[in-house]
Protein backbone atom coordinates (compact mmCIF):
# COMPACT_ATOMS: atom_id res chain seq x y z
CA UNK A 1 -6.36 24.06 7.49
CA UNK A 2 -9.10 21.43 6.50
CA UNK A 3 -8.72 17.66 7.60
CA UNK A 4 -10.57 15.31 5.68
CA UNK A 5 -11.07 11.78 6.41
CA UNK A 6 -12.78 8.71 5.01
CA UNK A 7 -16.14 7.99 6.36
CA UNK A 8 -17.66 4.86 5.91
CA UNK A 9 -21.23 5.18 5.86
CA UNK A 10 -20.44 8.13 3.68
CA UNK A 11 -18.52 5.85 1.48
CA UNK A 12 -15.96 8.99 0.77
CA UNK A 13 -13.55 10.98 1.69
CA UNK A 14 -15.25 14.11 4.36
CA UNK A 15 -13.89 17.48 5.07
CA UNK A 16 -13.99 16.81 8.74
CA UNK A 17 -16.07 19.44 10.72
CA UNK A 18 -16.27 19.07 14.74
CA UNK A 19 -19.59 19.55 16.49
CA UNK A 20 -17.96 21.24 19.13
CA UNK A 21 -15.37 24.17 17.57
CA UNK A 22 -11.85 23.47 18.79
CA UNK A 23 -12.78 19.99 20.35
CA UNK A 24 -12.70 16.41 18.91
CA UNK A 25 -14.79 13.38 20.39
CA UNK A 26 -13.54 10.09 19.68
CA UNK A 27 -14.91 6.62 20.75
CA UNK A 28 -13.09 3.69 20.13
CA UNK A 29 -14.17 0.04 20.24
CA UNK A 30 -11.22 -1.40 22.70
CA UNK A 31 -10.58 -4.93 23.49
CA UNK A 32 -12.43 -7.73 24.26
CA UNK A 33 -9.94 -9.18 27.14
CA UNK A 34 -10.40 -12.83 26.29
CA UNK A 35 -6.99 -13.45 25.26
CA UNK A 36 -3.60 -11.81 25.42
CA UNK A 37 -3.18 -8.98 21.97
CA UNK A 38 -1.68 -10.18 18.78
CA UNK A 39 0.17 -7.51 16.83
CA UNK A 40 -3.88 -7.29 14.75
CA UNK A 41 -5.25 -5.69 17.90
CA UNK A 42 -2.90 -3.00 18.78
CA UNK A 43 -2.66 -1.98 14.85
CA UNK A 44 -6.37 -0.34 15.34
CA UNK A 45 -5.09 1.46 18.78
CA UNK A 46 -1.99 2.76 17.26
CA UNK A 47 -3.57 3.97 14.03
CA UNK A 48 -6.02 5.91 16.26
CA UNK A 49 -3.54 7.25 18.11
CA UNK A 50 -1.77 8.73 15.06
CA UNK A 51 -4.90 10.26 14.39
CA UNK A 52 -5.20 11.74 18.28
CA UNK A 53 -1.68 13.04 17.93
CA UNK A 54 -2.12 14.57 14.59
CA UNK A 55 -5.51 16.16 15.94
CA UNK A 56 -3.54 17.76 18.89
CA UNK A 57 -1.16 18.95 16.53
CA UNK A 58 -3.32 20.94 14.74
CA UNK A 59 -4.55 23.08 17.59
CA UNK A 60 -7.46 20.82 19.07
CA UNK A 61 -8.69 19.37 22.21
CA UNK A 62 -8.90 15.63 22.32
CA UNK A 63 -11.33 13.42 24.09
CA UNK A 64 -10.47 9.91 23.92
CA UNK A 65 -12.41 6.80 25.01
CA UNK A 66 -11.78 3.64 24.33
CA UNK A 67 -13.80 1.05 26.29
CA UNK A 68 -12.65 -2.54 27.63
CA UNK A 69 -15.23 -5.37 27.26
CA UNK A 70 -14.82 -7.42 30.26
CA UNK A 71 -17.97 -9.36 30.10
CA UNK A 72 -18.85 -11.66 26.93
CA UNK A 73 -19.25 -15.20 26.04
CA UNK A 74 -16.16 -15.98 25.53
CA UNK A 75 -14.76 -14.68 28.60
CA UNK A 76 -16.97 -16.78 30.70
CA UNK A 77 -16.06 -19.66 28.60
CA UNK A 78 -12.32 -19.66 29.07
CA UNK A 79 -12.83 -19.23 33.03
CA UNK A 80 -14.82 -22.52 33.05
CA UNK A 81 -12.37 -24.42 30.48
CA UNK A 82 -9.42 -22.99 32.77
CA UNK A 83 -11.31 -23.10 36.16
CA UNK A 84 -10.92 -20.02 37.10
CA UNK A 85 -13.13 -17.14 38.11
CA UNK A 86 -14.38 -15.00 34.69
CA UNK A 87 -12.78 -11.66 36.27
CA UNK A 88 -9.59 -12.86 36.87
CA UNK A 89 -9.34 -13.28 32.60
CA UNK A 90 -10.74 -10.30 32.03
CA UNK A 91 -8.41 -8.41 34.01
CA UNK A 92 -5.17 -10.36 33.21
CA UNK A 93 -5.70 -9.96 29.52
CA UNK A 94 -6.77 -5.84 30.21
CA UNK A 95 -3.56 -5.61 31.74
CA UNK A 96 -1.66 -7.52 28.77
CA UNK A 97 -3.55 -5.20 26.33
CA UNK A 98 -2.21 -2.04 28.20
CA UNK A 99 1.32 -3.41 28.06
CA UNK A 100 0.87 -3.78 24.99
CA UNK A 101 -0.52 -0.21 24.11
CA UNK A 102 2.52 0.81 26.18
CA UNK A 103 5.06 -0.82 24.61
CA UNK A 104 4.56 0.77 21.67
CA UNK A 105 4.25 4.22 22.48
CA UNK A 106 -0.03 5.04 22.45
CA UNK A 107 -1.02 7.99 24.53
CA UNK A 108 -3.13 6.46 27.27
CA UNK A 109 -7.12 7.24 26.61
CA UNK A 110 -8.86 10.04 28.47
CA UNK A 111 -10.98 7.48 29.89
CA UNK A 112 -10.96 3.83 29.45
CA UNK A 113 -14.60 2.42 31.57
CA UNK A 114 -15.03 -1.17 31.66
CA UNK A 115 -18.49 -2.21 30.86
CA UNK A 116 -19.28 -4.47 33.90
CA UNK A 117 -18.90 -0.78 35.69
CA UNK A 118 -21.84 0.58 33.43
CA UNK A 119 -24.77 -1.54 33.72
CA UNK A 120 -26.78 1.56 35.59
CA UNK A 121 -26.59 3.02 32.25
CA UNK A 122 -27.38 0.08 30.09
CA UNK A 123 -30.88 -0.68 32.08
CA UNK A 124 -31.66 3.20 31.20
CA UNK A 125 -30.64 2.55 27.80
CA UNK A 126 -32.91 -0.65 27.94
CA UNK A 127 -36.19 0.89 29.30
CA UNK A 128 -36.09 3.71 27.12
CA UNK A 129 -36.03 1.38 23.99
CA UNK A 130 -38.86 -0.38 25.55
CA UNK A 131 -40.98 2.48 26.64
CA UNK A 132 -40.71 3.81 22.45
CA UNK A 133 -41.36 0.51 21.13
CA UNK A 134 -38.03 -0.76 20.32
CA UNK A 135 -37.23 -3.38 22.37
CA UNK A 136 -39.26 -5.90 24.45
CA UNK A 137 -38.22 -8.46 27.02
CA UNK A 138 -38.75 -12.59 26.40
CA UNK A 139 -37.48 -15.15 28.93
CA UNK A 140 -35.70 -12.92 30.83
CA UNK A 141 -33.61 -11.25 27.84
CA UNK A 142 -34.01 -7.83 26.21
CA UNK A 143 -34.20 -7.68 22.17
CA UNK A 144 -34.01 -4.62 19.67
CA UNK A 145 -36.87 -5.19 17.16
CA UNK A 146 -35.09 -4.45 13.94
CA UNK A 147 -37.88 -3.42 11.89
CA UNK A 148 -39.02 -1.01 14.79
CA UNK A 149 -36.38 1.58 13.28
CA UNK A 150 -35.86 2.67 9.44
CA UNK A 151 -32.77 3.56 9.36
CA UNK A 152 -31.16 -0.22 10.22
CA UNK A 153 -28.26 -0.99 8.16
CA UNK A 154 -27.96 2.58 6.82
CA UNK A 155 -23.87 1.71 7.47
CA UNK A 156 -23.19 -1.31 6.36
CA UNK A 157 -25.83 -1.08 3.64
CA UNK A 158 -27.55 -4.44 3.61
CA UNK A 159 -31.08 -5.68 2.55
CA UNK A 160 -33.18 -6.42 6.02
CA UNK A 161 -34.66 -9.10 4.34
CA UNK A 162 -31.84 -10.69 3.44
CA UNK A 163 -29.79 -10.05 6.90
CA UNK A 164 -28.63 -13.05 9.08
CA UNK A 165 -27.60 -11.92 12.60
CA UNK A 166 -24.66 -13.70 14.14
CA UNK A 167 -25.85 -17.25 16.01
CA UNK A 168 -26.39 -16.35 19.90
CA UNK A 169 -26.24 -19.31 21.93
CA UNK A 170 -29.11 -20.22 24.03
CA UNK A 171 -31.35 -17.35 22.46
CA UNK A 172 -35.31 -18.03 23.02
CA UNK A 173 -37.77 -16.31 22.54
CA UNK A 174 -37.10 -14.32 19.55
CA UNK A 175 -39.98 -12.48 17.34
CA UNK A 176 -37.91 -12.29 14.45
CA UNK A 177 -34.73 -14.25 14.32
CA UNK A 178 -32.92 -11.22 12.89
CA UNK A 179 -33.36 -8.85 16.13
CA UNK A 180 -30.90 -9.03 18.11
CA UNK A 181 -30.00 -9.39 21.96
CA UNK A 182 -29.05 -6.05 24.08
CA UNK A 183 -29.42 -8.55 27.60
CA UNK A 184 -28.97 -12.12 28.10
CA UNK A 185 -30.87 -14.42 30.92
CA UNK A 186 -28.78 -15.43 33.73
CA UNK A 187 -27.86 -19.29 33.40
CA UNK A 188 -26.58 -21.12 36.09
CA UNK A 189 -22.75 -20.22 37.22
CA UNK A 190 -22.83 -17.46 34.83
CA UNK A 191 -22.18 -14.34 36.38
CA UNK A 192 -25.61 -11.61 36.26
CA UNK A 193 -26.97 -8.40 37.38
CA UNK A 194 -30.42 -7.64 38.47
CA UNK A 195 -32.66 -5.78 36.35
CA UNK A 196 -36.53 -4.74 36.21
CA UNK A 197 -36.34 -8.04 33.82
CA UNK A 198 -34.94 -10.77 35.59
CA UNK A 199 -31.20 -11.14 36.17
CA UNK A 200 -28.79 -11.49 33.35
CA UNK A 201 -26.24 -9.91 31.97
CA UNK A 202 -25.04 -7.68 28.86
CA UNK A 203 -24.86 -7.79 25.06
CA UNK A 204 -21.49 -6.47 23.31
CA UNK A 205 -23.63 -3.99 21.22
CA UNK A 206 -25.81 -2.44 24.22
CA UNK A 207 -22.00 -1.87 26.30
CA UNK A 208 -20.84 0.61 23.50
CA UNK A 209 -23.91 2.44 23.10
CA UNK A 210 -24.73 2.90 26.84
CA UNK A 211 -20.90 3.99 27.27
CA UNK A 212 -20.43 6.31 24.74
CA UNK A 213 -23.86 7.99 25.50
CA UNK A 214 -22.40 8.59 29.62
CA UNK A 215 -18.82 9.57 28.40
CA UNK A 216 -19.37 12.24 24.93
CA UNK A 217 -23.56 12.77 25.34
CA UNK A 218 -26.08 12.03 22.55
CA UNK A 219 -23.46 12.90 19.81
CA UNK A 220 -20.06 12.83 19.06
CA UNK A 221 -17.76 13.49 16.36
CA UNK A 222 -15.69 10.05 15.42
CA UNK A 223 -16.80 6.45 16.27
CA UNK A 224 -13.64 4.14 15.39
CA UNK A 225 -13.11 0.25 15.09
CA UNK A 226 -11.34 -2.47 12.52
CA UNK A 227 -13.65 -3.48 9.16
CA UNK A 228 -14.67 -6.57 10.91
CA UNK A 229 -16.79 -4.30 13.72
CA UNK A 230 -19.18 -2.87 10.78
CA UNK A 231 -21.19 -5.50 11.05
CA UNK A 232 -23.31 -6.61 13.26
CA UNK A 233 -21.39 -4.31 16.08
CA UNK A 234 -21.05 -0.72 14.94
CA UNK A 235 -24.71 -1.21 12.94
CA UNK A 236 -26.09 -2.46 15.99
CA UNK A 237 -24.98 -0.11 18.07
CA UNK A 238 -25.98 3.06 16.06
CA UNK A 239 -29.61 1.80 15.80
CA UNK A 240 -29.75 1.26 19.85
CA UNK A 241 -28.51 4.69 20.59
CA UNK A 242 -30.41 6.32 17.00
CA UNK A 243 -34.04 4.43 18.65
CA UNK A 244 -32.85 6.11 22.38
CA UNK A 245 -33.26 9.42 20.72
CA UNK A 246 -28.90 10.14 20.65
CA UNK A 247 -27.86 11.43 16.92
CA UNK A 248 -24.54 9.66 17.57
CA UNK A 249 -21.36 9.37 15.55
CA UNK A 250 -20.60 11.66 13.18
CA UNK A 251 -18.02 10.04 11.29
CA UNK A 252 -17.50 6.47 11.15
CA UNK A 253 -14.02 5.63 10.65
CA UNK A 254 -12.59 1.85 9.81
CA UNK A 255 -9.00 0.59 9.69
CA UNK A 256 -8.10 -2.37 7.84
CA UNK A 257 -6.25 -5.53 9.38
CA UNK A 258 -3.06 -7.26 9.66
CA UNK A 259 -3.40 -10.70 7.58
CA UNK A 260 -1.19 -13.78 7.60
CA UNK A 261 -1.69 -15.51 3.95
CA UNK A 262 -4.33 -13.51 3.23
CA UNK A 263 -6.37 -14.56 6.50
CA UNK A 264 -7.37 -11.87 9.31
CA UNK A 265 -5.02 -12.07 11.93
CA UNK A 266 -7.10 -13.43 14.66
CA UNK A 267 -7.27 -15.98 17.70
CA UNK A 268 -9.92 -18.41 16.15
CA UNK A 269 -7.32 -18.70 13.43
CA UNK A 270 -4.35 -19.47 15.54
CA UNK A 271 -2.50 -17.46 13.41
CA UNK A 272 -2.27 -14.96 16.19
CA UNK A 273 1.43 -13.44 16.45
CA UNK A 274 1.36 -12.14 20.42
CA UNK A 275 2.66 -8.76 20.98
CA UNK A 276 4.41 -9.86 24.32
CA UNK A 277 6.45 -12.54 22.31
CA UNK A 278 7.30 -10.07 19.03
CA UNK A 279 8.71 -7.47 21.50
CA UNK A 280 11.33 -9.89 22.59
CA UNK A 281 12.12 -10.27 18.97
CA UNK A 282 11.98 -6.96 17.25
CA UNK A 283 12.61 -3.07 19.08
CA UNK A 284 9.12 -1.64 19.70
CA UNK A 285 9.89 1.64 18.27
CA UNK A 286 10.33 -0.91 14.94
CA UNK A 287 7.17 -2.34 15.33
CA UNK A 288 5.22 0.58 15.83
CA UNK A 289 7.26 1.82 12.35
CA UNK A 290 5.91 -1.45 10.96
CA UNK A 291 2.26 -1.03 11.81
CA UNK A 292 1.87 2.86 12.07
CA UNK A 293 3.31 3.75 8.50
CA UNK A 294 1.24 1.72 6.40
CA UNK A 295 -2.25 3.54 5.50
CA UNK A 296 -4.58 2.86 8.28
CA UNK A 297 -7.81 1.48 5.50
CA UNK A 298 -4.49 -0.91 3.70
CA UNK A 299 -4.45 -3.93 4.79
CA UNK A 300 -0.61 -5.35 6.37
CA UNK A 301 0.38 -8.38 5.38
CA UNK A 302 2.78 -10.10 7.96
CA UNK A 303 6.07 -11.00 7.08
CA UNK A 304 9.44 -11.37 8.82
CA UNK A 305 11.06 -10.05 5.88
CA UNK A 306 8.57 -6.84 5.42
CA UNK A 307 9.19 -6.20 9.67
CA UNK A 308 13.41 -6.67 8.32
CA UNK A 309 12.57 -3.81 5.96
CA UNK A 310 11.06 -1.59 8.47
CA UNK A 311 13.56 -2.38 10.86
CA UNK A 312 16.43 -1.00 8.23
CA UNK A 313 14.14 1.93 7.46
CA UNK A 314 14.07 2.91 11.03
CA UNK A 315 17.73 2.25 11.14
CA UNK A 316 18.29 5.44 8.36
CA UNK A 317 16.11 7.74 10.64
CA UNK A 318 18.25 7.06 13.52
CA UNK A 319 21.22 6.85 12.20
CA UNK A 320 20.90 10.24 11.05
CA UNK A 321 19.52 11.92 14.32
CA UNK A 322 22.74 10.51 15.85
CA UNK A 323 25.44 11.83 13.92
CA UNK A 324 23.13 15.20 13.90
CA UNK A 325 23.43 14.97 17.56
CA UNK A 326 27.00 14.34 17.27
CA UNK A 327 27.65 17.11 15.32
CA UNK A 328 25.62 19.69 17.23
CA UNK A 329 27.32 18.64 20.41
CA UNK A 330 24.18 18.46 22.63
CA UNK A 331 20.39 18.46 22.19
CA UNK A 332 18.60 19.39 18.79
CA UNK A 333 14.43 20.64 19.67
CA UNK A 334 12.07 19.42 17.24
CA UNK A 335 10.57 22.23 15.01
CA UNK A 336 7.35 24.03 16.27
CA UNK A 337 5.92 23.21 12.78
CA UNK A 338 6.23 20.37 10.43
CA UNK A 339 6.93 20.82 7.12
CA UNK A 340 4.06 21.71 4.70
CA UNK A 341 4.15 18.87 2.45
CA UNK A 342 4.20 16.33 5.74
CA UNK A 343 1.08 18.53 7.09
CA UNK A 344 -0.83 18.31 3.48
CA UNK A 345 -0.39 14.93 3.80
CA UNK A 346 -1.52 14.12 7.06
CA UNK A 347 -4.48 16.29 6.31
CA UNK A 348 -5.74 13.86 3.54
CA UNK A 349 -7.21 11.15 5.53
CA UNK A 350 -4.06 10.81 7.45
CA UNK A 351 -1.93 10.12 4.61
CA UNK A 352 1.21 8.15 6.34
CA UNK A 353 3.00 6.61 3.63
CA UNK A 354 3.35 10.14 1.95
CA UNK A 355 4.05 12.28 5.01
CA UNK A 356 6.64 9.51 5.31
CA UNK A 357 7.89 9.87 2.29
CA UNK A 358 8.86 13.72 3.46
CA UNK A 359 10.39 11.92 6.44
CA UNK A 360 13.17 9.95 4.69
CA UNK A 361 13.51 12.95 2.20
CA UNK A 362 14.39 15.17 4.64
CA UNK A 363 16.63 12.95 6.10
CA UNK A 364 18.65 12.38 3.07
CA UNK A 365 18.94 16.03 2.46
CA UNK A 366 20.61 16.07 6.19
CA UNK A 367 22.93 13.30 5.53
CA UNK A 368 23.74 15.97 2.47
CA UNK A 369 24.26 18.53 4.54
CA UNK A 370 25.96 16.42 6.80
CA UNK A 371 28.97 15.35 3.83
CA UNK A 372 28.99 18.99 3.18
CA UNK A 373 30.14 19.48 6.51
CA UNK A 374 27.01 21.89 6.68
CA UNK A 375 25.87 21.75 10.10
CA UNK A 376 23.54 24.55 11.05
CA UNK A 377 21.22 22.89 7.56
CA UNK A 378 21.73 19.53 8.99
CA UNK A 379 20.78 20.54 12.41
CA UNK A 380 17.58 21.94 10.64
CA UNK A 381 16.87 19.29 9.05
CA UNK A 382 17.10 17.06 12.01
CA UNK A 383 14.76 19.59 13.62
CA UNK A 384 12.46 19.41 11.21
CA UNK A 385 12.24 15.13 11.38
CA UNK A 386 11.99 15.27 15.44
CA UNK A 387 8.56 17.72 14.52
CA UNK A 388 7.85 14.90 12.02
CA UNK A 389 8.53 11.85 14.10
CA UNK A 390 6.78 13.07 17.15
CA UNK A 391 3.47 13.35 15.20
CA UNK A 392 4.05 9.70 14.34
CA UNK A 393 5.22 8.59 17.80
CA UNK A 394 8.40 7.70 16.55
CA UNK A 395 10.82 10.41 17.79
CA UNK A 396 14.21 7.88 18.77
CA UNK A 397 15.19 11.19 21.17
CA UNK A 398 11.66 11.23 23.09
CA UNK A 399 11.98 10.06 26.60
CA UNK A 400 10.13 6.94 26.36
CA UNK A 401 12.01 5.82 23.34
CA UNK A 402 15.62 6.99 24.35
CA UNK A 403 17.44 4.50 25.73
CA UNK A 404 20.96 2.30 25.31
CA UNK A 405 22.57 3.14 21.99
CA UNK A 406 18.87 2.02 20.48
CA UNK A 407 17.38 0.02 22.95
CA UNK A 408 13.97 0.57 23.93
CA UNK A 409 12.67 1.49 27.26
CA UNK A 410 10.32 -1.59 27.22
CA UNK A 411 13.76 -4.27 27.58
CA UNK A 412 13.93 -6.11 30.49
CA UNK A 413 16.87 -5.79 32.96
CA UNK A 414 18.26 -8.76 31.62
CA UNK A 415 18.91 -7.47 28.28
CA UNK A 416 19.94 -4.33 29.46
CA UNK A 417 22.75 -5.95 31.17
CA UNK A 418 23.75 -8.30 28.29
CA UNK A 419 23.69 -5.07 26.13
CA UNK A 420 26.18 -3.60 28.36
CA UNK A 421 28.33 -6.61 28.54
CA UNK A 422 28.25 -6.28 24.49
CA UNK A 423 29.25 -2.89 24.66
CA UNK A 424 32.28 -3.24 26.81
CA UNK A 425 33.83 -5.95 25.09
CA UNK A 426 32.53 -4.03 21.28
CA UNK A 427 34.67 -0.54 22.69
CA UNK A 428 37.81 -3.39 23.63
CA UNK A 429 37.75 -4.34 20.04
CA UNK A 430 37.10 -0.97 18.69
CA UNK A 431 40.32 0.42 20.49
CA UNK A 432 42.81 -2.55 19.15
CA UNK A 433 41.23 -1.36 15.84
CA UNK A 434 42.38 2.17 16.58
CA UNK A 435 45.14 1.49 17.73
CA UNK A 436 45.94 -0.62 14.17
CA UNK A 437 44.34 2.88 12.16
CA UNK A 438 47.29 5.19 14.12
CA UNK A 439 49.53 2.67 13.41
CA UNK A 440 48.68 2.95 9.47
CA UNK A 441 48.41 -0.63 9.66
CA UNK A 442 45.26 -0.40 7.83
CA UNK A 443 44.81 -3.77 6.81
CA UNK A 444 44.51 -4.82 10.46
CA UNK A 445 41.87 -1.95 10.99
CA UNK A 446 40.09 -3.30 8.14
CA UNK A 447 39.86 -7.06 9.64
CA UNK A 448 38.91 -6.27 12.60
CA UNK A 449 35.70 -3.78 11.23
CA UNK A 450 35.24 -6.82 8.81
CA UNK A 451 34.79 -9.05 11.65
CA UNK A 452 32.92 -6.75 13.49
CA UNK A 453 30.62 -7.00 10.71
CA UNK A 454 29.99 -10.64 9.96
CA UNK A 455 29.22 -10.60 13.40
CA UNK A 456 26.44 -8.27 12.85
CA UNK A 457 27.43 -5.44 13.96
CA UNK A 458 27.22 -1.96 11.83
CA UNK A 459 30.73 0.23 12.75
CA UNK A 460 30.41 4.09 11.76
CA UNK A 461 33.67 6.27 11.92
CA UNK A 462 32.05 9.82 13.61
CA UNK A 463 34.09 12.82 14.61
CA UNK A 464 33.62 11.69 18.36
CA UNK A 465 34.99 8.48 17.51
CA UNK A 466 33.38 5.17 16.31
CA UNK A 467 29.75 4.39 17.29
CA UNK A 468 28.54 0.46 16.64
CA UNK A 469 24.94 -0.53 16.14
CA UNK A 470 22.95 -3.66 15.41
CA UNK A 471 22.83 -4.63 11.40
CA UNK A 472 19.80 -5.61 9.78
CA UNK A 473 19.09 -9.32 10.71
């Protein structure tokens, strides 16, 4: 067993090798909790989480981190536009993230620190730099002298003397306006800490590097984060913790976006599609289908119609696991291996799509199996999918999916209710329409499943009797 994966300052696909035998190390760049998630944020979670699942799969022992940035500029700016205190958005937006997270399935990190609870570490970070020459302190901020360290850029491979680093507001005291700011001066009503430098408060580079360094040491295997984070974050961070004397990441891994008309989904944009609003509209087991399958470096264009497709996609997979179910009269275990052709897939730099593609083959060799009234092959099959599925988070049967005839664990009461209601008066129907089929009087049955239909409702004749579900809208 070899996994490879992509690694981008590498620029190819790695056999992947851990430092530690039998242990993996991941560090993931989390949210910055300005703003509620759009369905672009969680993508990057969920794709990593593939990757933690398939990882524990195959035998290892997972440490996850993925950090929360609670401090930043545009934090503190939306507290004074909205008048309230900078916390209280940090911390209602952390909490909207992890619903989010939840919603769709993602194994909670090991740890998840906040980087207001780590500026110990950043100040040791900070006068290390300082002590070898790397940094230096003007006004009351903290720079990284670029040129103090070789190896700059080695990631994103750009030209130092052609670099242009991001415009930091209020930045004085620069001695080259390429370096870059690791601590900002306190300004009035902005909230600061008190350092050997004056009080301020953090960069967004400085929090990843100081946090990584307390939770997986001076190296680690995998540092993760969308394309947009190569530059000036993930190339700023590796020369902070390279100059503190840390080796680092091992293997850099990137996952692409979710665009809307070719544009990054993002909240400057206002092309933002909230994950608290597209749960009310589509199942969350859907929309994890929708973002998880797609390879994690292809980019996902958004579309109604493309999250319709998914949606009937899903519908196959279930279907089938239900009239499995059915069949078998009770509970079907998931294999304790996946097939070989899923695991050679998933083994290629996570290779979705065609571990998928063994998925919905296997599944249409059940539904075979199934016509051939073949049921210890089609409870086989079925096993072999739930083995599947579960690396992929996307087991229907698992506990935090099961729920009523489809519906997610994530629906509010409400909806619960009104599914019920549905359900009572659906069964009402269904009987007349029995009724009609002992009768012969087929043309009646035939109306009434017609109906039934238009209505949007899907009506499958099982052996235990006929089972409705929601038709592709």
């Amino acid at each position: 067993m070899t996994i490879r994966l992509y690694d981008t300052s590498a620029r190819q696909i790695r056999d992947f090798t851990p430092l530690v035998p039998g242990c993996v190390s991941i560090y993931l760049c989390g949210a910055t909790v300005q703003a509620a998630p759009h369905i672009g944020h969680v993508r990057s979670y969920l794709n990593f989480d593939i990757m933690r699942r398939w990882f524990t799969y195959r035998g290892l022992d997972v440490t996850f981190i993925r950090n929360v940035t609670d401090i930043d500029d545009k934090i503190i700016r939306k507290g004074a536009e909205q008048g309230r205190p900078w916390w209280s958005i940090g911390y209602e937006n952390e909490r909207a993230f992890n619903d989010g997270y939840n919603a769709l399935g993602c194994l909670p990190p090991t740890y998840e620190p906040r980087a207001t609870g780590h500026v110990p570490e950043m100040i040791e970070m900070m006068r290390g730099l300082i002590e070898r020459g790397h940094a230096y302190e003007a006004d009351g901020s903290v720079y990284f002298d670029v040129r103090s360290f070789p190896g700059y850029l080695a990631l994103s491979r750009q030209d130092i003397d052609d670099l242009r680093q991001p415009a930091e507001e209020g930045i004085t005291g620069k001695r080259d306006p390429r370096d870059f700011a690791m601590w900002k001066a306190s300004k009035p009503g902005e909230p600061d800490w008190e350092t050997p430098w004056g009080r301020g408060r953090p960069g967004w580079h400085l929090e990843c590097s100081a946090m990584a360094h307390k939770y997986l040491g001076s190296a680690f295997d995998i540092h993760g984060g969308g394309l947009d984070l190569i530059f000036p974050h993930h190339e700023n961070e590796i020369v902070q913790a390279q100059a503190f004397g840390d080796e680092f990441a091992k293997y850099w891994v990137h996952n692409a976006w979710v665009t809307m008309s070719g544009e990054k989904m993002s909240k400057s944009l206002g092309n933002s599609v909230l994950v608290s609003e597209m749960v009310k509209q589509w199942r969350p087991i859907v929309l994890r289908y929708y973002l998880g399958t797609p390879h994690y470096r292809s980019m996902i264009e958004y579309s109604e119609e493309a999250l319709r497709e998914a949606e009937s996609a899903f519908a196959r997979i279930e279907g089938f696991c239900q009239r499995v179910i059915e069949k078998a009269g009770g509970a079907v275990e998931p294999a304790a291996e996946v097939p070989p052709a899923f695991a050679e897939a998933m083994d290629d730099d996570l290779g979705v799509p065609q571990a998928l593609a063994i998925v919905h083959t296997t599944v249409r060799q059940g539904n075979s199996a199934l016509a051939a009234d073949d049921k210890d092959a089609a409870i086989a099959r079925l096993s072999e999918v739930r083995a599947m599925l579960a690396v992929l988070g996307l087991d229907p049967l698992d506990p935090h999916w099961a729920g009523e005839n489809g519906a997610d664990r994530g629906e509010t009461g409400m909806k619960k209710s009104v599914h019920g209601a549905v359900d009572t008066l659906v069964r009402l129907v269904l009987e007349q329409r029995e009724s009609a089929r002992a009768r012969k009087d087929w043309a009646t049955a035939d109306a009434i499943r017609d109906q039934l239909q238009q209505s949007g409702l899907v009506i499958e004749d099982s052996p235990a009797g006929p089972r409705w579900t929601l038709g592709p809208r």
